[in-house]
PDB file of N, CA and C in Angstrom:
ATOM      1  N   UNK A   1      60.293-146.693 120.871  1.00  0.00           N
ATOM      2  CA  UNK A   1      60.342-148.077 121.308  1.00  0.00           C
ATOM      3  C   UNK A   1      61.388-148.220 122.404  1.00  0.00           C
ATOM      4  N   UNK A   2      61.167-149.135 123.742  1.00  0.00           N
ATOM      5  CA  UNK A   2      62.138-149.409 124.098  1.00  0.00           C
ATOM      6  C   UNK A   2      62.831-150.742 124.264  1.00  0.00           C
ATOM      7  N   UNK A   3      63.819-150.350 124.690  1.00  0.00           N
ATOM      8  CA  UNK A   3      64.577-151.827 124.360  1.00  0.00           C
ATOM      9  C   UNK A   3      64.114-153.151 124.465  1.00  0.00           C
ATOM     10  N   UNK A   4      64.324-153.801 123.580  1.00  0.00           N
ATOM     11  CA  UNK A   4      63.509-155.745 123.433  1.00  0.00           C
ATOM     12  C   UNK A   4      62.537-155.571 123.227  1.00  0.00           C
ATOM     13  N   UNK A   5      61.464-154.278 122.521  1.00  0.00           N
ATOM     14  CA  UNK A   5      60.170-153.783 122.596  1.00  0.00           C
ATOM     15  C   UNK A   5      60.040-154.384 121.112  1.00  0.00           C
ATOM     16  N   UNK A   6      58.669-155.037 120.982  1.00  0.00           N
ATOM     17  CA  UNK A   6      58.534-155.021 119.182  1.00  0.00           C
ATOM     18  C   UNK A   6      57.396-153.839 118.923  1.00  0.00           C
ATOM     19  N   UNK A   7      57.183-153.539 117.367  1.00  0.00           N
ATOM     20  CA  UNK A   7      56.502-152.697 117.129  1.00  0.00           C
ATOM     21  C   UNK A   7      55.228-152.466 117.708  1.00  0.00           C
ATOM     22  N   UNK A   8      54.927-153.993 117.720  1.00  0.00           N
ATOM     23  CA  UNK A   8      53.245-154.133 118.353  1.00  0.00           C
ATOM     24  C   UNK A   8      53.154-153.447 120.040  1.00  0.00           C
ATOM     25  N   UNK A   9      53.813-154.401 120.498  1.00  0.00           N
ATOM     26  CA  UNK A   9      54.025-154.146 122.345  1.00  0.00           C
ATOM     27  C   UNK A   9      54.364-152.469 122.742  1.00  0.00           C
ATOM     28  N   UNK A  10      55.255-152.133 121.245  1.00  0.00           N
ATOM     29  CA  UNK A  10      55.408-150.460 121.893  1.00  0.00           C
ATOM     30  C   UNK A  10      53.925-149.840 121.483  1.00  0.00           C
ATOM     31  N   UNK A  11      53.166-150.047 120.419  1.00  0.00           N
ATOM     32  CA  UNK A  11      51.886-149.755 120.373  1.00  0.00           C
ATOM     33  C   UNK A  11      51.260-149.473 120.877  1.00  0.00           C
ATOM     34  N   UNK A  12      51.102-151.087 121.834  1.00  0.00           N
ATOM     35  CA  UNK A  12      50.165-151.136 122.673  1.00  0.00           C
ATOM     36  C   UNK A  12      50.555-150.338 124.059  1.00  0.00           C
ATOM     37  N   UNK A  13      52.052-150.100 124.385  1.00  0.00           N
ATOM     38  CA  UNK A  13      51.958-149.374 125.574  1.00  0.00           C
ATOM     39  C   UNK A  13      51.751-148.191 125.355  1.00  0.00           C
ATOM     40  N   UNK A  14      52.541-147.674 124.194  1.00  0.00           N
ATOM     41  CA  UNK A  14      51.883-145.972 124.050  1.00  0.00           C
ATOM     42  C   UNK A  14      50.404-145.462 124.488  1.00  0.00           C
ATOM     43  N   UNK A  15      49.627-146.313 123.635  1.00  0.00           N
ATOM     44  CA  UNK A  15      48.559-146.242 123.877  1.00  0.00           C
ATOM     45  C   UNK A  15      47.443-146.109 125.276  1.00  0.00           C
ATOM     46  N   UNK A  16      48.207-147.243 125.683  1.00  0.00           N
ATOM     47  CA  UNK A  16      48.268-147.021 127.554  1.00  0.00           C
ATOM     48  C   UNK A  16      48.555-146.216 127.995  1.00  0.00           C
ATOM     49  N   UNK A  17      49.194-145.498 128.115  1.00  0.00           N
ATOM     50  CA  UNK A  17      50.285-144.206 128.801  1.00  0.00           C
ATOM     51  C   UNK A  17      49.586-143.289 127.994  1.00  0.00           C
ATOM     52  N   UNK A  18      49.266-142.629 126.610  1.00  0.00           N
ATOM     53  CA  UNK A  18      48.753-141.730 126.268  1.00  0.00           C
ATOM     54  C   UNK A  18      46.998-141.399 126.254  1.00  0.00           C
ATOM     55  N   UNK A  19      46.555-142.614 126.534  1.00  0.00           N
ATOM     56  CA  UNK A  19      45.081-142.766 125.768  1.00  0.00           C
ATOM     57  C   UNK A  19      44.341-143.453 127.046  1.00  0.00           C
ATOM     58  N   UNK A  20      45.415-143.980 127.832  1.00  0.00           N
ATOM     59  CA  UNK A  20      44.248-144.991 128.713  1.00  0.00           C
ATOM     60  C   UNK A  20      43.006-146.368 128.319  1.00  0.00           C
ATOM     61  N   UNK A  21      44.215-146.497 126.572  1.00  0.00           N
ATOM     62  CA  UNK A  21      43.577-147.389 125.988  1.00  0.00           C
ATOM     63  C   UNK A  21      44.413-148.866 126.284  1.00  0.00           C
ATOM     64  N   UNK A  22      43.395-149.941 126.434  1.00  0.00           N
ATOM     65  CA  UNK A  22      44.062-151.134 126.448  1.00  0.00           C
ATOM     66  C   UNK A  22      43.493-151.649 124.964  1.00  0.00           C
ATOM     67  N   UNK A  23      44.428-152.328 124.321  1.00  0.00           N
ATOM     68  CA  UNK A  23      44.118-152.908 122.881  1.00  0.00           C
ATOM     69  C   UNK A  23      44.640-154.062 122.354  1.00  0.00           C
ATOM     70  N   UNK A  24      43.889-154.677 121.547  1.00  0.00           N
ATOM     71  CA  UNK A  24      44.757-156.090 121.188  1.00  0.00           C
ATOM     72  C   UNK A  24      45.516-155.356 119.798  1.00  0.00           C
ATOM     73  N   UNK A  25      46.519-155.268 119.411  1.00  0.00           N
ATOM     74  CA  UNK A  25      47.427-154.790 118.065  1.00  0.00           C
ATOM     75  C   UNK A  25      47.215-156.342 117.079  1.00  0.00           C
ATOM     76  N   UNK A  26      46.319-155.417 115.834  1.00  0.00           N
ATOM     77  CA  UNK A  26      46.420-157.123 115.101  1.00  0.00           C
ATOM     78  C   UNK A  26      47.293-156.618 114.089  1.00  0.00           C
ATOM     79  N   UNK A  27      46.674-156.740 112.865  1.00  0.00           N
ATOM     80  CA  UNK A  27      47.562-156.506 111.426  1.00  0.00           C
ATOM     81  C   UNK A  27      47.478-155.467 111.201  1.00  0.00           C
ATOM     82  N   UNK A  28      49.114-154.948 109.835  1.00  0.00           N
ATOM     83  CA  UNK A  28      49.733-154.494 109.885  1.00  0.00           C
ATOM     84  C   UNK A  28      48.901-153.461 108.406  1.00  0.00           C
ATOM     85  N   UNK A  29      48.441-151.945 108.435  1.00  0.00           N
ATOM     86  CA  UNK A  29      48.176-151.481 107.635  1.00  0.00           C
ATOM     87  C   UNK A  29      49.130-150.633 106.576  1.00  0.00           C
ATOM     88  N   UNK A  30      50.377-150.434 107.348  1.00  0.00           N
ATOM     89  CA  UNK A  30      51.132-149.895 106.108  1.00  0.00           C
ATOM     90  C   UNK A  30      52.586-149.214 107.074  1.00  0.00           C
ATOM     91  N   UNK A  31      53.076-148.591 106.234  1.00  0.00           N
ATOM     92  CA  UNK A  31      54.506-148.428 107.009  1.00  0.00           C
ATOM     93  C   UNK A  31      54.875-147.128 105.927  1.00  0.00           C
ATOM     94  N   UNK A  32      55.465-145.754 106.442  1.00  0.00           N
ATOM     95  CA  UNK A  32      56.289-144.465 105.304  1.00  0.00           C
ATOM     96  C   UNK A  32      56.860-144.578 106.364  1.00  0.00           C
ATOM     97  N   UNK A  33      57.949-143.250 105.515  1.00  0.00           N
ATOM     98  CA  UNK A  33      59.022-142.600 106.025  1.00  0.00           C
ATOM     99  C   UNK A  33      59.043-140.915 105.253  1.00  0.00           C
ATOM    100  N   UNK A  34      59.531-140.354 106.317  1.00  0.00           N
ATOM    101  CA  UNK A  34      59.423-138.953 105.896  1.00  0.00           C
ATOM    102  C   UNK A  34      60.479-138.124 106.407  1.00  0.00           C
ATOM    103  N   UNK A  35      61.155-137.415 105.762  1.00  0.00           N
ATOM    104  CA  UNK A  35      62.462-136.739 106.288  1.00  0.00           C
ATOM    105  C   UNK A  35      62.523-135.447 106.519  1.00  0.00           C
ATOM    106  N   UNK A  36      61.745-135.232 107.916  1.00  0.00           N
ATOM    107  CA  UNK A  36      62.182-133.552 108.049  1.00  0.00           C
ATOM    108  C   UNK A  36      63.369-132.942 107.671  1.00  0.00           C
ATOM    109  N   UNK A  37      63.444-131.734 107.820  1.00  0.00           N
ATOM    110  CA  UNK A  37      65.238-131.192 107.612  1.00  0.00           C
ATOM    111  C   UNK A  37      66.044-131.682 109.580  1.00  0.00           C
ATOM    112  N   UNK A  38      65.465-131.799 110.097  1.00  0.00           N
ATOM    113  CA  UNK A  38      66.107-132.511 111.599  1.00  0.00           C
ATOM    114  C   UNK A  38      66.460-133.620 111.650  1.00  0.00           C
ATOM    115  N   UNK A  39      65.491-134.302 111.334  1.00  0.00           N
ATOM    116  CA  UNK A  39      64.871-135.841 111.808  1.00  0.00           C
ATOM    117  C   UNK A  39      64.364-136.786 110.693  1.00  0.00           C
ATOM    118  N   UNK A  40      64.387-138.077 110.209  1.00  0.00           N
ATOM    119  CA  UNK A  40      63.892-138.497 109.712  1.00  0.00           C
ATOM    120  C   UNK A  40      63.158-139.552 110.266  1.00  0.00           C
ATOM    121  N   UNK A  41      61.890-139.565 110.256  1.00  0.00           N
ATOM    122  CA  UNK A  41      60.472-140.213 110.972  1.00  0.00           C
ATOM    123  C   UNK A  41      60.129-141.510 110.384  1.00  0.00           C
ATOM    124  N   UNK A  42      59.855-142.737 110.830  1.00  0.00           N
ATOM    125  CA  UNK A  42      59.843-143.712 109.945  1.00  0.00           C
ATOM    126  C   UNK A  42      58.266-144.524 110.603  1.00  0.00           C
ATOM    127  N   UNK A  43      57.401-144.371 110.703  1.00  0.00           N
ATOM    128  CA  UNK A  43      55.919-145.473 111.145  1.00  0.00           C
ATOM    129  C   UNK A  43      55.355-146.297 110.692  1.00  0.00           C
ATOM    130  N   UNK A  44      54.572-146.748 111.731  1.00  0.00           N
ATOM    131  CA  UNK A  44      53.898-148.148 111.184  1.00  0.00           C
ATOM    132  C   UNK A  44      52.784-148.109 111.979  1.00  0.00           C
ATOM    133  N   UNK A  45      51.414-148.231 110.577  1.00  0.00           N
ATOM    134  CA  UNK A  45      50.108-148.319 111.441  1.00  0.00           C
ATOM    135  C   UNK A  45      49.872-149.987 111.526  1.00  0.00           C
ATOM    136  N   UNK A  46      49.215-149.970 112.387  1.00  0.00           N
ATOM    137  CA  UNK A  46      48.189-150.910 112.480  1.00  0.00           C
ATOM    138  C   UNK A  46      46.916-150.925 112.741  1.00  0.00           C
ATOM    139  N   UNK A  47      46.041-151.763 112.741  1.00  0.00           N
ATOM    140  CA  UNK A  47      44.653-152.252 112.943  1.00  0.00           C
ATOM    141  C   UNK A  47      44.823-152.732 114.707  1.00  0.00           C
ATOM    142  N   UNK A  48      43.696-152.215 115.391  1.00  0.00           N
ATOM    143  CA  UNK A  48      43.864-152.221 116.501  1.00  0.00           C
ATOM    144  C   UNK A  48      42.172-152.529 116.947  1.00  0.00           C
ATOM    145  N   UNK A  49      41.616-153.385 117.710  1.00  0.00           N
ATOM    146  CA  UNK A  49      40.966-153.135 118.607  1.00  0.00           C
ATOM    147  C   UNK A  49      41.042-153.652 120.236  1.00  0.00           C
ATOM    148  N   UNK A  50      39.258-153.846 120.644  1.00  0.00           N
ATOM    149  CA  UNK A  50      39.229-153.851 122.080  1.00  0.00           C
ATOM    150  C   UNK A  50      39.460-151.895 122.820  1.00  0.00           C
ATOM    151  N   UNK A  51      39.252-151.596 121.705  1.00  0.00           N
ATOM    152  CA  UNK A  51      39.745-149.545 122.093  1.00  0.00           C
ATOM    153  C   UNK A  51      39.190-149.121 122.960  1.00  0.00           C
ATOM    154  N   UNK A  52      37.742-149.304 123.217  1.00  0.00           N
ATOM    155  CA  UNK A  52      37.190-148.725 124.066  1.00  0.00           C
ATOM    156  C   UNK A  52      37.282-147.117 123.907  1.00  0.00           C
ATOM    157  N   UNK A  53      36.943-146.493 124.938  1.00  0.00           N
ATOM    158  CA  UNK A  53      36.683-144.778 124.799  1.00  0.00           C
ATOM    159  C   UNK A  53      37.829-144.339 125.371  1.00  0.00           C
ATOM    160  N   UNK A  54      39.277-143.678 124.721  1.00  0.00           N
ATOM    161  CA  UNK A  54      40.323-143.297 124.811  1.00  0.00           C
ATOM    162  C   UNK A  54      40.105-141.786 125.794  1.00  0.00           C
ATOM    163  N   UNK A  55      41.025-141.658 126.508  1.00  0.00           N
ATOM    164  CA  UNK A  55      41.005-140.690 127.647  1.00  0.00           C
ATOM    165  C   UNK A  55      41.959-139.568 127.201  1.00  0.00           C
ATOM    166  N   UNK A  56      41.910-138.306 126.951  1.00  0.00           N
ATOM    167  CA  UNK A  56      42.754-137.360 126.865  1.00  0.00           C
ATOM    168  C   UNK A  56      43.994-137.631 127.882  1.00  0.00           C
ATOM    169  N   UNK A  57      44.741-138.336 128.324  1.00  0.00           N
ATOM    170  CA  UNK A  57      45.949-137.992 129.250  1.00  0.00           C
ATOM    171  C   UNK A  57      47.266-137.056 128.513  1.00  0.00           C
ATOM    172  N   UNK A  58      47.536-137.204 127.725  1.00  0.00           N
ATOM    173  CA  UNK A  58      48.518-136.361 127.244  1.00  0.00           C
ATOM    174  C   UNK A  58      48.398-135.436 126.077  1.00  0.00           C
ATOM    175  N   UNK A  59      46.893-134.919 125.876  1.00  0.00           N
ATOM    176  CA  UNK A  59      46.226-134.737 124.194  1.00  0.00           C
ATOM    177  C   UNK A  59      45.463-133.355 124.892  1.00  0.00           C
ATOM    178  N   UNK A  60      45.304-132.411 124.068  1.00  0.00           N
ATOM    179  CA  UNK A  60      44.852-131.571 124.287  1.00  0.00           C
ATOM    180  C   UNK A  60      43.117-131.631 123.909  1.00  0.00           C
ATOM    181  N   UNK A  61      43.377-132.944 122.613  1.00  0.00           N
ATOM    182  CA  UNK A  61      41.854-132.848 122.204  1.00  0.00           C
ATOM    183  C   UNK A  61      41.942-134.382 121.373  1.00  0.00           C
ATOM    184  N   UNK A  62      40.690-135.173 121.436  1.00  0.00           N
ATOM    185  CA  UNK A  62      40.460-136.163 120.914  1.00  0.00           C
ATOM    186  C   UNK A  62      39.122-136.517 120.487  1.00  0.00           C
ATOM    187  N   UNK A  63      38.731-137.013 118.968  1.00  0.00           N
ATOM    188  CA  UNK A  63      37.585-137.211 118.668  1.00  0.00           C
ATOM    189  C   UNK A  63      37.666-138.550 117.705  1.00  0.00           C
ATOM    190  N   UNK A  64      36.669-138.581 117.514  1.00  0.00           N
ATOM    191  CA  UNK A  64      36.558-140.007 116.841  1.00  0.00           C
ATOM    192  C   UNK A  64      36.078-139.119 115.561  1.00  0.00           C
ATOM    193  N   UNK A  65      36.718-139.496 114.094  1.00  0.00           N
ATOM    194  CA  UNK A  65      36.100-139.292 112.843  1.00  0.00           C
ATOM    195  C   UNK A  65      35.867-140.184 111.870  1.00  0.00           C
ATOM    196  N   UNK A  66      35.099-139.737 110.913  1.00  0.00           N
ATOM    197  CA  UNK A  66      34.935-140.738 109.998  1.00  0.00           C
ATOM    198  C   UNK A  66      36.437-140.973 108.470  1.00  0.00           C
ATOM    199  N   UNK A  67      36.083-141.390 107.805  1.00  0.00           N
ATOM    200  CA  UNK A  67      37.082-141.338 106.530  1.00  0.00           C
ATOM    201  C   UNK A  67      36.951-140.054 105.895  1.00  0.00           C
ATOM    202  N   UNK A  68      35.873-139.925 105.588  1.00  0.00           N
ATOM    203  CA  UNK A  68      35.741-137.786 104.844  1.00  0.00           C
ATOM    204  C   UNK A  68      36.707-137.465 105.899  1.00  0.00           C
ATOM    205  N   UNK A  69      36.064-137.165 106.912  1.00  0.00           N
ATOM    206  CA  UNK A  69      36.993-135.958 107.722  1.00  0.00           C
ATOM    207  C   UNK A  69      38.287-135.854 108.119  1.00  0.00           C
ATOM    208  N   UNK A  70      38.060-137.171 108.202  1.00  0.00           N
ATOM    209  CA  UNK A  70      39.907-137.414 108.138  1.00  0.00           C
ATOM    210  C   UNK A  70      40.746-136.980 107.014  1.00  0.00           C
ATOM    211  N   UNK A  71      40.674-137.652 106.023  1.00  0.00           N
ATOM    212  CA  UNK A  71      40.918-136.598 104.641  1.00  0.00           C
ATOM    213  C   UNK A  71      40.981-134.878 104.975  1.00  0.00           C
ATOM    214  N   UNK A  72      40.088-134.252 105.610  1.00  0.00           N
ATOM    215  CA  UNK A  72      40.179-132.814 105.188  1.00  0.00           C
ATOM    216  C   UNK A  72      40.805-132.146 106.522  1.00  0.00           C
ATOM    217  N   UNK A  73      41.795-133.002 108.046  1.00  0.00           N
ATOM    218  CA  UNK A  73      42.211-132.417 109.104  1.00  0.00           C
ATOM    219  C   UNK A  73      43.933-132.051 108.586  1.00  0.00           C
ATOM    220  N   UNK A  74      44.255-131.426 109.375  1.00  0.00           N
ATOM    221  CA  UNK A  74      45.299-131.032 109.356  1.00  0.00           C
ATOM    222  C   UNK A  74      46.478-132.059 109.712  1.00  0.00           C
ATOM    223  N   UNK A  75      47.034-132.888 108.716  1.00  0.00           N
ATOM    224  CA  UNK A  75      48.180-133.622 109.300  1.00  0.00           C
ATOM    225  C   UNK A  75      49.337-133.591 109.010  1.00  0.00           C
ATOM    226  N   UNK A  76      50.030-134.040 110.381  1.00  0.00           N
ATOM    227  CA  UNK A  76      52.095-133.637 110.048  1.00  0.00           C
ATOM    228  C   UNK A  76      52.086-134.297 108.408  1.00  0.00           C
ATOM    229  N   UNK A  77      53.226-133.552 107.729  1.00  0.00           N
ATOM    230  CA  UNK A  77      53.741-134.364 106.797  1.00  0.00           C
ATOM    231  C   UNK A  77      53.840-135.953 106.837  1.00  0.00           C
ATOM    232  N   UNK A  78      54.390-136.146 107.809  1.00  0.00           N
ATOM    233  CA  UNK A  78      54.841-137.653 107.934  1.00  0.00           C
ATOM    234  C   UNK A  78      53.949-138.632 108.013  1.00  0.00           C
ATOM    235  N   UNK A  79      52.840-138.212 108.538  1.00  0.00           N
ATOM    236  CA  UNK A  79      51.138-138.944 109.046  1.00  0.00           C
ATOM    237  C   UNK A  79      50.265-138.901 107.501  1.00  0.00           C
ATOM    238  N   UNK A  80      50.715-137.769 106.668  1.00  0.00           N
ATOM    239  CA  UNK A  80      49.164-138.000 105.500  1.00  0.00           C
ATOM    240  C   UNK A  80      49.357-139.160 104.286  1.00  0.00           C
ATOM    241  N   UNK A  81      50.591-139.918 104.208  1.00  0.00           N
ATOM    242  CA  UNK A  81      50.033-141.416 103.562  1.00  0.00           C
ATOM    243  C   UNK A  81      49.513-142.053 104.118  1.00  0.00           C
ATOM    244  N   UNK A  82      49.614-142.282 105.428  1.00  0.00           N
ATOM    245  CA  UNK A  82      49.183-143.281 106.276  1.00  0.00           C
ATOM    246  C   UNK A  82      47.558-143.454 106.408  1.00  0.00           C
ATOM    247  N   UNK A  83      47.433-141.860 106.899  1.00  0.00           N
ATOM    248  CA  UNK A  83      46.300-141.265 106.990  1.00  0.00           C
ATOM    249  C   UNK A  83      45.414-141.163 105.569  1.00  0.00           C
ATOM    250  N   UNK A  84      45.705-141.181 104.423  1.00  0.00           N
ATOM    251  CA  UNK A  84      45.543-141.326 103.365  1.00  0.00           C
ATOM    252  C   UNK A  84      44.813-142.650 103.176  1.00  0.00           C
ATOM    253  N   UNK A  85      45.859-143.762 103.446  1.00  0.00           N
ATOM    254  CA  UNK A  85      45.465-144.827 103.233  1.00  0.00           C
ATOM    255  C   UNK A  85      44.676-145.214 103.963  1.00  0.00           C
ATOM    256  N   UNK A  86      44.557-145.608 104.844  1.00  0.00           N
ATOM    257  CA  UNK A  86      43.129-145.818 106.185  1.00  0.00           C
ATOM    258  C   UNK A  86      42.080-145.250 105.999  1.00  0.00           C
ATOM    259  N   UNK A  87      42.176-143.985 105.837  1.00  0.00           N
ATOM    260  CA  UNK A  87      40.778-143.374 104.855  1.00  0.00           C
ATOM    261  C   UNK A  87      40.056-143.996 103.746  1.00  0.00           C
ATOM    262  N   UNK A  88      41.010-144.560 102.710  1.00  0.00           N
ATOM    263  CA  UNK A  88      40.654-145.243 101.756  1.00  0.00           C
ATOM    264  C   UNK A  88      40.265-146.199 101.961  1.00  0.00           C
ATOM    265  N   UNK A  89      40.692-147.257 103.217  1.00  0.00           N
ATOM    266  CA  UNK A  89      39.960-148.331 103.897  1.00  0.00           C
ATOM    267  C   UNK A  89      38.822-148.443 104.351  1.00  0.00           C
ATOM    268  N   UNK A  90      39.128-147.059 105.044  1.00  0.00           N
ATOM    269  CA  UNK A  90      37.323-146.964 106.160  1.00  0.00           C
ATOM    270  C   UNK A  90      36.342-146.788 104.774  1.00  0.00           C
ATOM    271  N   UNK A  91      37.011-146.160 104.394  1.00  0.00           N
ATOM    272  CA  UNK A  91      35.681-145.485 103.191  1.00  0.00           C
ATOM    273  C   UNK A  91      34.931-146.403 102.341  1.00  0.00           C
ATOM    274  N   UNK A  92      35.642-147.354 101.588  1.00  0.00           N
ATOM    275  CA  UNK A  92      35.633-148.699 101.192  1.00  0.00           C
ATOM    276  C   UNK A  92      34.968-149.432 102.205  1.00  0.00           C
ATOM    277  N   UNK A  93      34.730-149.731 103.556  1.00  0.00           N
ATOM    278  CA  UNK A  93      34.622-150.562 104.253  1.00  0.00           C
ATOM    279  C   UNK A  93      33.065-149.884 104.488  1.00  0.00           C
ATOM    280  N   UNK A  94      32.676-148.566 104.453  1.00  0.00           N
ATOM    281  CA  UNK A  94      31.337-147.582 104.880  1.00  0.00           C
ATOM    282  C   UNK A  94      30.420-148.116 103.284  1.00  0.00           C
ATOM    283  N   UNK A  95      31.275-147.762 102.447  1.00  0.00           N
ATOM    284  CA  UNK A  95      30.425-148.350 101.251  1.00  0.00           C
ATOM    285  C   UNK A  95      29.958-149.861 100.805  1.00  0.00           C
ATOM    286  N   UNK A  96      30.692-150.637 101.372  1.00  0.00           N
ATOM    287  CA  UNK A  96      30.190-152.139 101.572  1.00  0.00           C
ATOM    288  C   UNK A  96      29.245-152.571 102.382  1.00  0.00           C
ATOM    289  N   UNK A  97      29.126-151.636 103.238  1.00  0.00           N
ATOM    290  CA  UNK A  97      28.085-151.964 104.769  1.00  0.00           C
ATOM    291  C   UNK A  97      26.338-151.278 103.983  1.00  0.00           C
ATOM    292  N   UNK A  98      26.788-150.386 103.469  1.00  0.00           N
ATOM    293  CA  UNK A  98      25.382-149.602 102.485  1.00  0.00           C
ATOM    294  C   UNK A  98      24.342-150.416 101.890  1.00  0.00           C
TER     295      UNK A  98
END
């Protein structure tokens, strides 16, 4: 974040700068913390659209998945509650649409 930045606005610029995504940042899906032996990492997802088709600028690789697969990728420590939980959302949200 930078300075006078709120969580949302740094969101949304990351996103810009990494993705070439412009997005409206709505509500707030959850928030961990995780303590490497260096660093201790603290995030916050949100619900985001307006996404449009995100551009590799700083990513070696980018795909769109569903809730299964997400569950079975490889994520930092610090990312798999988060990632956890959103899964459990989408998944919930795939079985209501059925």
């Amino acid at each position: 974040m930078e300075a006078g930045e709120s969580d949302q606005q740094a969101l949304a610029r990351e996103l810009a700068e990494e993705l070439d995504a412009v997005v409206r940042v709505e509500s707030p899906v959850g928030e961990t913390t995780h303590a490497y032996p260096e660093l201790t990492i603290h995030l916050l997802a949100y619900w985001c659209s307006g996404f449009g088709e995100p551009v590799a600028l700083e990513h070696a690789e980018l795909r769109w998945v569903d809730a299964e697969e997400a569950r079975g990728l490889n994520w930092a420590p610090a990312d798999r509650p988060l990632v956890a939980k959103v899964a459990r959302v989408l998944g919930g949200l795939r079985a209501e649409q059925t």
